[in-house]
Protein backbone atom coordinates (compact mmCIF):
# COMPACT_ATOMS: atom_id res chain seq x y z
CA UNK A 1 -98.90 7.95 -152.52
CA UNK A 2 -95.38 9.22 -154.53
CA UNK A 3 -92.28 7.91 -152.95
CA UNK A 4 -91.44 11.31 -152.18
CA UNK A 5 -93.85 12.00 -149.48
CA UNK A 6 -91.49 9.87 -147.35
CA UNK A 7 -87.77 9.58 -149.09
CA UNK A 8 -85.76 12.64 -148.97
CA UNK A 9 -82.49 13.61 -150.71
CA UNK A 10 -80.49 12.60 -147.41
CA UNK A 11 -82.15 9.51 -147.36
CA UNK A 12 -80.29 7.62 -149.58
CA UNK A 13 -77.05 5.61 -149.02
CA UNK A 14 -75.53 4.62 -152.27
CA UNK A 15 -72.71 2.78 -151.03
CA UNK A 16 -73.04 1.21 -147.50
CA UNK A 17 -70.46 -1.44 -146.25
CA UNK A 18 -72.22 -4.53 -144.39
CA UNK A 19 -70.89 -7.95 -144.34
CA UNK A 20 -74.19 -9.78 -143.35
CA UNK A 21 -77.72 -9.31 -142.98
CA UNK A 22 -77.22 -8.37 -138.83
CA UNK A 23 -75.16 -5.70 -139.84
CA UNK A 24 -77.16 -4.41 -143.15
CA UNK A 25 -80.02 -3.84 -140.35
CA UNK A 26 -77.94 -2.17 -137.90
CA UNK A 27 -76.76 0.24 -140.35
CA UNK A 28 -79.89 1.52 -141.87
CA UNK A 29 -80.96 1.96 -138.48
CA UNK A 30 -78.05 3.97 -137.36
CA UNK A 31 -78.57 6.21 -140.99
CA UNK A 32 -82.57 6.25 -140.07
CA UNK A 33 -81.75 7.59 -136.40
CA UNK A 34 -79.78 10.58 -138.21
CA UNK A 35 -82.88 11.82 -139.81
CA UNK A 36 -85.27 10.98 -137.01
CA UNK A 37 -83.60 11.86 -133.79
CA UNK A 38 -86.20 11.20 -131.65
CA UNK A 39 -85.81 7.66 -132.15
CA UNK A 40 -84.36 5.19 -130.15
CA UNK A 41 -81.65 3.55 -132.39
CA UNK A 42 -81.83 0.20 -130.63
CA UNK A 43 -85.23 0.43 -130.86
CA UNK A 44 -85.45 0.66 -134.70
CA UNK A 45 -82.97 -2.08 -135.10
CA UNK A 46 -84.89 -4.48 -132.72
CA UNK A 47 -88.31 -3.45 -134.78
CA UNK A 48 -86.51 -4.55 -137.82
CA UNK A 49 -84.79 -7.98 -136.11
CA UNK A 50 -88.04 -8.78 -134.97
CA UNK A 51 -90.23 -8.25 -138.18
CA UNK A 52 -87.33 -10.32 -140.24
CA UNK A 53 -88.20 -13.45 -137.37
CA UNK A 54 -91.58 -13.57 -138.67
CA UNK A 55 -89.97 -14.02 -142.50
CA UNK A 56 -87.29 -12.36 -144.13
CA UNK A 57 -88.08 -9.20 -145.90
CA UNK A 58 -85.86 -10.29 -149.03
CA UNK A 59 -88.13 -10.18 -151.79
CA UNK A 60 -85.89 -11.47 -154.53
CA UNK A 61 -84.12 -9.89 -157.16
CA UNK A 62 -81.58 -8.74 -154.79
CA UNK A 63 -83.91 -6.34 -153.30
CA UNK A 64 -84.99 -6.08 -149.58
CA UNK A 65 -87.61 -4.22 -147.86
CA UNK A 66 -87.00 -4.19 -144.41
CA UNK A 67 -89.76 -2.40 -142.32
CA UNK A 68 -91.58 -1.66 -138.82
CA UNK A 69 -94.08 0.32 -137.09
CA UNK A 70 -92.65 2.83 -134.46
CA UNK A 71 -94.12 4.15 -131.03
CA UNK A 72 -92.95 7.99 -131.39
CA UNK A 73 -92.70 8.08 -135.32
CA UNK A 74 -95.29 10.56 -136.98
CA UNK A 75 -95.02 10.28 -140.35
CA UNK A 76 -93.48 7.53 -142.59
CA UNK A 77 -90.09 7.64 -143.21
CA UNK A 78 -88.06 5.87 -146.11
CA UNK A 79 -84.34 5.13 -146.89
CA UNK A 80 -82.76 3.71 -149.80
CA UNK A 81 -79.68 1.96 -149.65
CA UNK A 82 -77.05 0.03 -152.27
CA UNK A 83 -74.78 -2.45 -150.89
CA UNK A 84 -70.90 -2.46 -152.08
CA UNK A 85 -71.54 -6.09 -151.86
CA UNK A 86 -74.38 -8.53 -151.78
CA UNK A 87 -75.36 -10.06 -148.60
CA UNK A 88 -77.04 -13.72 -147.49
CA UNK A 89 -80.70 -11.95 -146.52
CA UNK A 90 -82.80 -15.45 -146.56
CA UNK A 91 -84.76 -13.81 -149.64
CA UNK A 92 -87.88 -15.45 -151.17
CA UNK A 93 -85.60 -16.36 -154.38
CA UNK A 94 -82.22 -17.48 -152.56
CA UNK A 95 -80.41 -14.38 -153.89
CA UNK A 96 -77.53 -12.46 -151.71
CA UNK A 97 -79.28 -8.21 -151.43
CA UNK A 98 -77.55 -5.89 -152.93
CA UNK A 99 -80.59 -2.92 -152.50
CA UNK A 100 -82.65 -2.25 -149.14
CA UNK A 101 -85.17 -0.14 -149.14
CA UNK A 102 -85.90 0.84 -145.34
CA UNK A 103 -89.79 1.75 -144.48
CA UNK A 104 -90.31 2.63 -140.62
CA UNK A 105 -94.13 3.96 -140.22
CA UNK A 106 -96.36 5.68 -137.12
CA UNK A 107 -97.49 2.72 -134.65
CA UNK A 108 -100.70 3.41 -135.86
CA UNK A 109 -100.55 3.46 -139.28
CA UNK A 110 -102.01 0.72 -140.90
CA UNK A 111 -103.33 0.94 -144.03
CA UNK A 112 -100.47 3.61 -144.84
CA UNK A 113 -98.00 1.35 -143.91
CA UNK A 114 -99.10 -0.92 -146.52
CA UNK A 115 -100.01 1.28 -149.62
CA UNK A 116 -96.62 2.46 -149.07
CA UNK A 117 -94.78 -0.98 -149.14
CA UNK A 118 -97.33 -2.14 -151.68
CA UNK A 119 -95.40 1.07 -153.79
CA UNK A 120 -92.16 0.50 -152.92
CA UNK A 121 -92.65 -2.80 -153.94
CA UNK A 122 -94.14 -1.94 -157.59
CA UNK A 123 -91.27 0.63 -157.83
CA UNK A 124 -88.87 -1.66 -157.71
CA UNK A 125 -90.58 -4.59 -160.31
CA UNK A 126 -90.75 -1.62 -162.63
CA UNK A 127 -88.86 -3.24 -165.61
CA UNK A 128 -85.25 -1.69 -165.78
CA UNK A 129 -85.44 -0.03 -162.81
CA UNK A 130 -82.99 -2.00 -160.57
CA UNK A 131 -80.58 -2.13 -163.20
CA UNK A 132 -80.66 1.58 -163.03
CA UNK A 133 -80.22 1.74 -159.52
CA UNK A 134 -77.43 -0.16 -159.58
CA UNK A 135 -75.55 1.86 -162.33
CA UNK A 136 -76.75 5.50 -160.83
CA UNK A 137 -73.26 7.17 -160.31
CA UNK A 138 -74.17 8.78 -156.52
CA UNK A 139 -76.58 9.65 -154.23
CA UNK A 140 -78.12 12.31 -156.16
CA UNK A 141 -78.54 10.37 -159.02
CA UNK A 142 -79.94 7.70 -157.17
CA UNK A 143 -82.35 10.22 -155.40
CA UNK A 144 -83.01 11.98 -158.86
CA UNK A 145 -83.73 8.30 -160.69
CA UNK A 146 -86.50 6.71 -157.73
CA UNK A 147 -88.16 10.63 -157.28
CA UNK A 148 -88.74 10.47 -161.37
CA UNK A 149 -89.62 6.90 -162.05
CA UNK A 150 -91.78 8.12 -158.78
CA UNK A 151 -93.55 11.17 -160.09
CA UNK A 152 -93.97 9.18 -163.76
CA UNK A 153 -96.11 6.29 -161.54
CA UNK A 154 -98.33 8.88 -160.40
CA UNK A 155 -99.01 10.31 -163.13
């Protein structure tokens, strides 16, 4: 499953402005509630609070993947986001976030839901890659870098 099939130009922030993990949250669900206006805001922020209670979605590297399943959601939807500065996020290695990558699936979407957090997830150990990220100059070149390293995976 390419990236693409759920991240779309406007989904990528490549500069947002969060002091703390709270905040970084709040944020991606406000951005997420642009594109998908049929969700609740609070809703997708309280998804997100909840899954991080079970263990934080900071995988290490300085790379988070916070994500939820959604009553009213029919399709899975991703964002991309780069920090101005790194944020305390309880990650697996101790190591303040810096890039979130949002994934908000269908209530029912099981085994979707995973393949595409099981890709996000190799996307993102792909060597070089988050150094890349961090340099890429705006949002297009963000959007141009994850779609490519995307479309070169499935191939």
């Amino acid at each position: 499953m390419p990236v693409l099939e759920f991240l779309s130009p406007d989904s990528v922030v490549p500069s947002l402005r969060v002091r703390a993990k709270k905040s970084m949250l709040q944020e991606l669900s406000a951005h997420a509630v642009r594109q998908l206006p049929a969700l609740d805001e609070r809703e997708v922020f309280e998804t997100l609070l909840q899954r991080e209670r079970l263990g934080s979605t900071g995988i290490g590297d300085g790379v988070a993947i916070p994500h939820g399943k959604l009553p009213g959601l029919d399709r899975l939807f991703g964002l991309v986001a780069r920090l101005e500065k790194p944020v305390d996020f309880d990650a697996l290695d101790g190591q303040p976030v810096d890039i979130a990558f949002l994934l908000l699936a269908p209530e029912g979407a099981g085994a979707d839901h995973l393949k595409a957090l099981a890709q996000v997830a190799r996307l993102l150990r792909e060597p070089g890659i988050l150094e890349r990220i961090r340099a890429a100059r705006d949002a297009s070149a963000l959007y141009a870098l994850l779609t490519h390293t995307s479309a070169s995976q499935a191939a």
